[in-house]
Structure formats: C-alpha cells, structure tokens
PDB file of N, CA and C in Angstrom:
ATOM      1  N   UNK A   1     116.709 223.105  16.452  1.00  0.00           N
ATOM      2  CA  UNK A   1     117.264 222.246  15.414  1.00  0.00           C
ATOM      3  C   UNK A   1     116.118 221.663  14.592  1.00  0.00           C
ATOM      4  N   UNK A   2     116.457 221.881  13.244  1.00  0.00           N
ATOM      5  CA  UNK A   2     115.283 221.418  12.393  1.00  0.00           C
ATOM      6  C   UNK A   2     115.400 220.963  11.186  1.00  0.00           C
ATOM      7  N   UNK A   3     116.056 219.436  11.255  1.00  0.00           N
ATOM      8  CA  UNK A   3     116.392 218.521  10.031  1.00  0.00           C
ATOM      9  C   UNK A   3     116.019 218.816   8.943  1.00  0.00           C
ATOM     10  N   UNK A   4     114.894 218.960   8.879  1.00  0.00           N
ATOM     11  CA  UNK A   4     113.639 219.017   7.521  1.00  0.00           C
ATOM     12  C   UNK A   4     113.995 220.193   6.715  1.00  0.00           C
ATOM     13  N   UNK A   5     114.225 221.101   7.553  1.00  0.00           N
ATOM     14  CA  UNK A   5     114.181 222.300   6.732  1.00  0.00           C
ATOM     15  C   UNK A   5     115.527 222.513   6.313  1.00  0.00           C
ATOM     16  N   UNK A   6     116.583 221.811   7.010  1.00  0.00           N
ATOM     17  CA  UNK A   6     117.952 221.979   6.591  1.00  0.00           C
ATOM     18  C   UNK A   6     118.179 221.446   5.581  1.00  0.00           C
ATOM     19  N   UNK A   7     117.371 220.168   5.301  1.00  0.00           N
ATOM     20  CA  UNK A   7     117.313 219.145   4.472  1.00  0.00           C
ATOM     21  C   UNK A   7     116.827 220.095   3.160  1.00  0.00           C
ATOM     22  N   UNK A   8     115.931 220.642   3.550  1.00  0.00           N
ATOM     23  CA  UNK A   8     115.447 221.928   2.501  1.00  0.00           C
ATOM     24  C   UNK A   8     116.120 223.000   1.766  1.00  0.00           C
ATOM     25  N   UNK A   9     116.967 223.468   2.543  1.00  0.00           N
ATOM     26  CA  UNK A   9     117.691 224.257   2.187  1.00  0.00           C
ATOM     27  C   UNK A   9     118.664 224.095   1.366  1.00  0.00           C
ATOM     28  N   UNK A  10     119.173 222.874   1.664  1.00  0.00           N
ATOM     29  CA  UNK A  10     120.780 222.199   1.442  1.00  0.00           C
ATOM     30  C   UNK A  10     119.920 222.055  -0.284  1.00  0.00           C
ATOM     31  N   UNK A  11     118.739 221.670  -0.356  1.00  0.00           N
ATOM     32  CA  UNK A  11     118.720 221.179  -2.039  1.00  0.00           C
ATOM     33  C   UNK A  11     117.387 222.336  -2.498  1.00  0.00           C
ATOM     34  N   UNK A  12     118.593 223.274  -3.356  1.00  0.00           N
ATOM     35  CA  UNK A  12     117.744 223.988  -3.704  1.00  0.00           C
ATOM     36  C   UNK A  12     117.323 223.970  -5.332  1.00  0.00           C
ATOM     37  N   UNK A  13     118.250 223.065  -5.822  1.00  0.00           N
ATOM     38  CA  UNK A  13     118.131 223.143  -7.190  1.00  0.00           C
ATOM     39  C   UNK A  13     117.028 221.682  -7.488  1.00  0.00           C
ATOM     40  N   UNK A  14     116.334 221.296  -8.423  1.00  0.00           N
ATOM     41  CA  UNK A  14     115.323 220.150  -8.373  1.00  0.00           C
ATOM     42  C   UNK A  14     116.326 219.083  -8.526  1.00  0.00           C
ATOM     43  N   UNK A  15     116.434 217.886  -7.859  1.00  0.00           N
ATOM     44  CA  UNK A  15     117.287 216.599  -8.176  1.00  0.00           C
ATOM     45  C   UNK A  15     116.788 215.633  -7.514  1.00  0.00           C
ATOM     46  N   UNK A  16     117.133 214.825  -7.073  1.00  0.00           N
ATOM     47  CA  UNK A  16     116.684 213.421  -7.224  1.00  0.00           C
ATOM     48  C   UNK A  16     116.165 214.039  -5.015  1.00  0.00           C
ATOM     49  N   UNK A  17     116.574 214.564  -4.551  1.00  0.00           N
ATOM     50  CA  UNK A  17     115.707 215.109  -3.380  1.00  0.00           C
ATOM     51  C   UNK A  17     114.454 215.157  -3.781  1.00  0.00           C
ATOM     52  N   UNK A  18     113.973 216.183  -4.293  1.00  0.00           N
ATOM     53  CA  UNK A  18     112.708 216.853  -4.682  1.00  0.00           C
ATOM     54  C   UNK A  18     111.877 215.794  -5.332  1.00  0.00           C
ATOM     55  N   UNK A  19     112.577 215.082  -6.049  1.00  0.00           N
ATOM     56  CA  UNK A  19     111.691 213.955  -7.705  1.00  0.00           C
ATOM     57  C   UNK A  19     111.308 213.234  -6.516  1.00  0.00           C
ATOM     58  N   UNK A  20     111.628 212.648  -5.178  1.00  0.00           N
ATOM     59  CA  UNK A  20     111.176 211.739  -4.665  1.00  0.00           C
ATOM     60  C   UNK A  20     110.025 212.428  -3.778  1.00  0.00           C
ATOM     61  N   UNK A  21     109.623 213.350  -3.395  1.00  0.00           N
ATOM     62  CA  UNK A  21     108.525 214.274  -2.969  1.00  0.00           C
ATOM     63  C   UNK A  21     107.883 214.645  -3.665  1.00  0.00           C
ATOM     64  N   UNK A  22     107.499 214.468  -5.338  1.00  0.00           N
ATOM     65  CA  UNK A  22     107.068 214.828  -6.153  1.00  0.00           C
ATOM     66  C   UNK A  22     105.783 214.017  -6.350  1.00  0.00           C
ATOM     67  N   UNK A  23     104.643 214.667  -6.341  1.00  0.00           N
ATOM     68  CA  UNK A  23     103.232 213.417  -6.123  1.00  0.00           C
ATOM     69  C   UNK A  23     102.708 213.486  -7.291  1.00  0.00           C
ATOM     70  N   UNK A  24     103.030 214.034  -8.696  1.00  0.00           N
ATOM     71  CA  UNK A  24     102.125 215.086  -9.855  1.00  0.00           C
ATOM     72  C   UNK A  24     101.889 213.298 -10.713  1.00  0.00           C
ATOM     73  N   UNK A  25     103.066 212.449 -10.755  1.00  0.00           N
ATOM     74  CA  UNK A  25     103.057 211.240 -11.360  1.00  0.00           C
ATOM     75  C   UNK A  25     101.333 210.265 -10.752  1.00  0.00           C
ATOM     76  N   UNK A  26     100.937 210.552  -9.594  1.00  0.00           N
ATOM     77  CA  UNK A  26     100.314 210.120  -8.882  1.00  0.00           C
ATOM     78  C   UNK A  26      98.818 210.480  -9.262  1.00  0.00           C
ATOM     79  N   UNK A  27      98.572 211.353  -9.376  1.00  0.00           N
ATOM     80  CA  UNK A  27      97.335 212.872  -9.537  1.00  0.00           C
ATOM     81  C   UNK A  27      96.099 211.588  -9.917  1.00  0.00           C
ATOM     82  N   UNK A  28      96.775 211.120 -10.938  1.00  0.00           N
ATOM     83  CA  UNK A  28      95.478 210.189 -11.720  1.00  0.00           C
ATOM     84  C   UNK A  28      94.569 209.234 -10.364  1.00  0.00           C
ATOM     85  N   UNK A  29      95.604 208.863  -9.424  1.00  0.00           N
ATOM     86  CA  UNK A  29      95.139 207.813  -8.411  1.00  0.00           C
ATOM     87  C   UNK A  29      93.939 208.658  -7.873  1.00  0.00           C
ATOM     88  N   UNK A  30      94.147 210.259  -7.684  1.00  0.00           N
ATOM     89  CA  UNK A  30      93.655 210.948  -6.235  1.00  0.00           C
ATOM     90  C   UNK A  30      91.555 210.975  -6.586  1.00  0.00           C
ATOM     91  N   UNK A  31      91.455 210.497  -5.344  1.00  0.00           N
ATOM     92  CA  UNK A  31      90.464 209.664  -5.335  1.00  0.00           C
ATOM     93  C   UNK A  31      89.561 210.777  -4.591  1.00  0.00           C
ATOM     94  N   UNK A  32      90.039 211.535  -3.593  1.00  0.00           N
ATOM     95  CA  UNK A  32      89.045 212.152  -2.754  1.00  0.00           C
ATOM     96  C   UNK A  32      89.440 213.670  -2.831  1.00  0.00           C
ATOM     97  N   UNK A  33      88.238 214.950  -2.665  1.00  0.00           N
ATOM     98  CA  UNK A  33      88.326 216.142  -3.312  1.00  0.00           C
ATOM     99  C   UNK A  33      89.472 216.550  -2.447  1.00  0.00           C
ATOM    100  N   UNK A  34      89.867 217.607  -2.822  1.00  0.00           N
ATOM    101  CA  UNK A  34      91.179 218.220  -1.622  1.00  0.00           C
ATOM    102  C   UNK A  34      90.705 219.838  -1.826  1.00  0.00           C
ATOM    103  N   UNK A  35      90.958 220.481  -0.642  1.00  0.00           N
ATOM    104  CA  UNK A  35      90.677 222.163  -0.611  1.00  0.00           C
ATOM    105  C   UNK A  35      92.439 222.550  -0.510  1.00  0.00           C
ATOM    106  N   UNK A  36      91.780 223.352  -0.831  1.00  0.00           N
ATOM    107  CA  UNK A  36      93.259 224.686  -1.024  1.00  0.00           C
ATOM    108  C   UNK A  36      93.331 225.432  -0.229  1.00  0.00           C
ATOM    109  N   UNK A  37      93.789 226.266   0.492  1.00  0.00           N
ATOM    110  CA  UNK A  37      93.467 227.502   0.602  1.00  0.00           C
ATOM    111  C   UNK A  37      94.532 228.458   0.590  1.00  0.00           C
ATOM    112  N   UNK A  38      94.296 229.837   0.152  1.00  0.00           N
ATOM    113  CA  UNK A  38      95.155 230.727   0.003  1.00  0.00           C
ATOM    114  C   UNK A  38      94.709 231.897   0.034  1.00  0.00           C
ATOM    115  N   UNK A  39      95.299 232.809  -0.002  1.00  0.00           N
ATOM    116  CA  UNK A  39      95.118 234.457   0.453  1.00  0.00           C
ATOM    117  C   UNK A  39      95.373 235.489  -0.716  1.00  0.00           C
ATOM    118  N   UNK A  40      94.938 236.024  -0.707  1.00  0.00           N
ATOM    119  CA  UNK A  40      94.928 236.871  -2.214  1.00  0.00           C
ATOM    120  C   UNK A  40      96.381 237.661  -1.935  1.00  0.00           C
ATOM    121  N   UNK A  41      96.649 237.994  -1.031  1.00  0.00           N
ATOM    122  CA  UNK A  41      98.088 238.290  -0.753  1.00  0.00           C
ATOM    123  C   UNK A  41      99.083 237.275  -0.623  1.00  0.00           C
ATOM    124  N   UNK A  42      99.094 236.068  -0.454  1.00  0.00           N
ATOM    125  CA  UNK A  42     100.032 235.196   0.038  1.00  0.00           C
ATOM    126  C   UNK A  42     100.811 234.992  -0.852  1.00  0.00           C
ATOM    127  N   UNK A  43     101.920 234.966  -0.639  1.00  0.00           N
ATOM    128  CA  UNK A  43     103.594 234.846  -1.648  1.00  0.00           C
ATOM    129  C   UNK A  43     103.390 233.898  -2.923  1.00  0.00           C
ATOM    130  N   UNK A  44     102.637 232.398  -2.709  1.00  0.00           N
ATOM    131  CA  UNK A  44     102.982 231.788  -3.413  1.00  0.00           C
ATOM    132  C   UNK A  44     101.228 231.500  -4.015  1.00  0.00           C
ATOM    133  N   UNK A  45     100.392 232.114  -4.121  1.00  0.00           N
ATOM    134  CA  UNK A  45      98.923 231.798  -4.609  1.00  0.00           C
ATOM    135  C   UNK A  45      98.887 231.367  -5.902  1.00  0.00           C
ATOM    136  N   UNK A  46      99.779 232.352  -6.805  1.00  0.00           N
ATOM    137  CA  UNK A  46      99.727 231.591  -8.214  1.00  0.00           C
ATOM    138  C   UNK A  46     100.068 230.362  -8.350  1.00  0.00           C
ATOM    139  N   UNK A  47     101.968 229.875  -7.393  1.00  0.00           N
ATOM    140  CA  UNK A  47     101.610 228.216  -7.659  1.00  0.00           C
ATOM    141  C   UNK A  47     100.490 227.565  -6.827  1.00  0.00           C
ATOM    142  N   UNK A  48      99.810 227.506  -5.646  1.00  0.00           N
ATOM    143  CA  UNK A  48      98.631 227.602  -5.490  1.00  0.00           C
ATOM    144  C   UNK A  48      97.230 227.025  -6.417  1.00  0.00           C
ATOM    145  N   UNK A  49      97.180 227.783  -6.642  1.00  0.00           N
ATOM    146  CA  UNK A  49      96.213 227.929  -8.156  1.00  0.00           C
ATOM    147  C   UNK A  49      96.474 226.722  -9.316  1.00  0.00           C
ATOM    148  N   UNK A  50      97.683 227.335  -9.387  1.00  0.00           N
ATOM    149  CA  UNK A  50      98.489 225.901 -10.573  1.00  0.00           C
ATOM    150  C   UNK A  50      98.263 224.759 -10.350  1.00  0.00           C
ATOM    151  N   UNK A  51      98.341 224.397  -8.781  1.00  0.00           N
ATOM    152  CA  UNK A  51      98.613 222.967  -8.302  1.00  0.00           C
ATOM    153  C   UNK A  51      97.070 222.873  -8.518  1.00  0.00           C
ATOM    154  N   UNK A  52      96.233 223.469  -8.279  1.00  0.00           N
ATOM    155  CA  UNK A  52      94.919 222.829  -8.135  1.00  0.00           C
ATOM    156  C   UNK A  52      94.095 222.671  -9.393  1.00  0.00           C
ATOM    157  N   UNK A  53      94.465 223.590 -10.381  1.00  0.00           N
ATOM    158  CA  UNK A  53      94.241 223.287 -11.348  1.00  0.00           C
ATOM    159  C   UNK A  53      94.748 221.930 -12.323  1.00  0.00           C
ATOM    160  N   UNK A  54      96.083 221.541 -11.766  1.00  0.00           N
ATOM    161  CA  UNK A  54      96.496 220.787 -12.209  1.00  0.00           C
ATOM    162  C   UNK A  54      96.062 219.132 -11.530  1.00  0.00           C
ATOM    163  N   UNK A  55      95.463 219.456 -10.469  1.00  0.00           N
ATOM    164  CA  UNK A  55      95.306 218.367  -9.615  1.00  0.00           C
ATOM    165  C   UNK A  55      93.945 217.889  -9.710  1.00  0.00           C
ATOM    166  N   UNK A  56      93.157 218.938 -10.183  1.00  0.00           N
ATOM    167  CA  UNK A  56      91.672 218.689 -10.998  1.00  0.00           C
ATOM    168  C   UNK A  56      91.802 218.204 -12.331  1.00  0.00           C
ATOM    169  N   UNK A  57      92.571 218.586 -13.086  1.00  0.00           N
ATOM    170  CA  UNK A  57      92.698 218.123 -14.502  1.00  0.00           C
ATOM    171  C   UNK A  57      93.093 216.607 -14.628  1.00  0.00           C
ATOM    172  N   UNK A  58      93.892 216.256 -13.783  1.00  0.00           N
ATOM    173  CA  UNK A  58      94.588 214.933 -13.465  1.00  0.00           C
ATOM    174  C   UNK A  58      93.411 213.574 -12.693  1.00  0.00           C
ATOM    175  N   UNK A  59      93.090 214.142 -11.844  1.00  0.00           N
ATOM    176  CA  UNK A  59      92.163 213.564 -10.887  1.00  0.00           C
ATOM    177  C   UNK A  59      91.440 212.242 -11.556  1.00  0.00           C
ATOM    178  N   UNK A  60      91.933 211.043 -11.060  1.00  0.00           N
ATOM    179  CA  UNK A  60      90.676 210.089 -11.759  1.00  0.00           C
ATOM    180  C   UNK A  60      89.722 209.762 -11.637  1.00  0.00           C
ATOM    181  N   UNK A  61      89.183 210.331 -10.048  1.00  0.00           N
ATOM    182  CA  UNK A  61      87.725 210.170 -10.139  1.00  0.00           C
ATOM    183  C   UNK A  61      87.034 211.559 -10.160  1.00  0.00           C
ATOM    184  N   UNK A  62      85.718 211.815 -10.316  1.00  0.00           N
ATOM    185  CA  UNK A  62      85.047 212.758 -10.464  1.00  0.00           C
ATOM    186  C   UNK A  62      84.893 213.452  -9.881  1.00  0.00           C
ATOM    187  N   UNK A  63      84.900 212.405  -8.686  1.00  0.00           N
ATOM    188  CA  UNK A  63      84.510 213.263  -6.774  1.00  0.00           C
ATOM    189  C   UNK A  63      85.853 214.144  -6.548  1.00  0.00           C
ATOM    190  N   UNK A  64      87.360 213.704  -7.275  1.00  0.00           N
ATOM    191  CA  UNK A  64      88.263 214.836  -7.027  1.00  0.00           C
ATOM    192  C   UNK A  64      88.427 216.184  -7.928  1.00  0.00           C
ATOM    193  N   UNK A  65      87.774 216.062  -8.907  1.00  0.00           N
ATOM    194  CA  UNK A  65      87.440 217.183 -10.017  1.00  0.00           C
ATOM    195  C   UNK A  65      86.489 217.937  -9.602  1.00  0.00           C
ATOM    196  N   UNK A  66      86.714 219.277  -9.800  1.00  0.00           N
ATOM    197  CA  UNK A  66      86.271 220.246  -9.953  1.00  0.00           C
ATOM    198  C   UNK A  66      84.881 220.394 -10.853  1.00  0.00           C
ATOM    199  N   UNK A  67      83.856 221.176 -10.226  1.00  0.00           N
ATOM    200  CA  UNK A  67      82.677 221.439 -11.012  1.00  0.00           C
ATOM    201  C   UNK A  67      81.943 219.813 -11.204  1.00  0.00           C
TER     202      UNK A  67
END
C-alpha cells in the first residue's frame, strides 16, 4: 500500500494538487548549489535539463548558479 503514489495517480491533470508541490515560485530563495543527475538514456533527461537550467537562471545567489 502506497498513499503517495495513489495520491499521484488519482491527479493527473495539473490543479491545485500539483500547484502546492510546485517550488519554481521559490527558485529566487535557493541559496545552495544542487546536482542533478541523469542518464543519457533516462525517460525524463530533457525535463531534467530544463529544471536545471531553469533553477540556475532563477537562483539568487551565485553559489547556486551555474559557471
């Protein structure tokens, strides 16, 4: 038995579930670097990629940006 993921399943379309798991409003706060990692095969690398690009662009301090 596994709440979380049922919980997952049950909302598949984006709504007020998802908006409250949503951290992108936040990005500006993120203070300390974060790694990624992904597999050149793995299903979802492009969003992957996206998020980190997007999470560098956002980032308010320096130490979480890229380069």
């Amino acid at each position: 038995d596994m709440p979380w993921l049922d919980a997952f399943l049950t909302h598949p379309e984006p709504n007020g579930f998802w908006t409250r798991l949503d951290l992108t409003p936040r990005l500006p706060e993120l203070q300390l670097p974060a790694l990624h990692v992904v597999g050149c095969y793995d299903f979802f690398s492009r969003e992957l990629l996206a998020a980190d690009q997007k999470c560098s662009a956002a980032a308010g301090e320096s130490v979480a940006r890229l380069g």
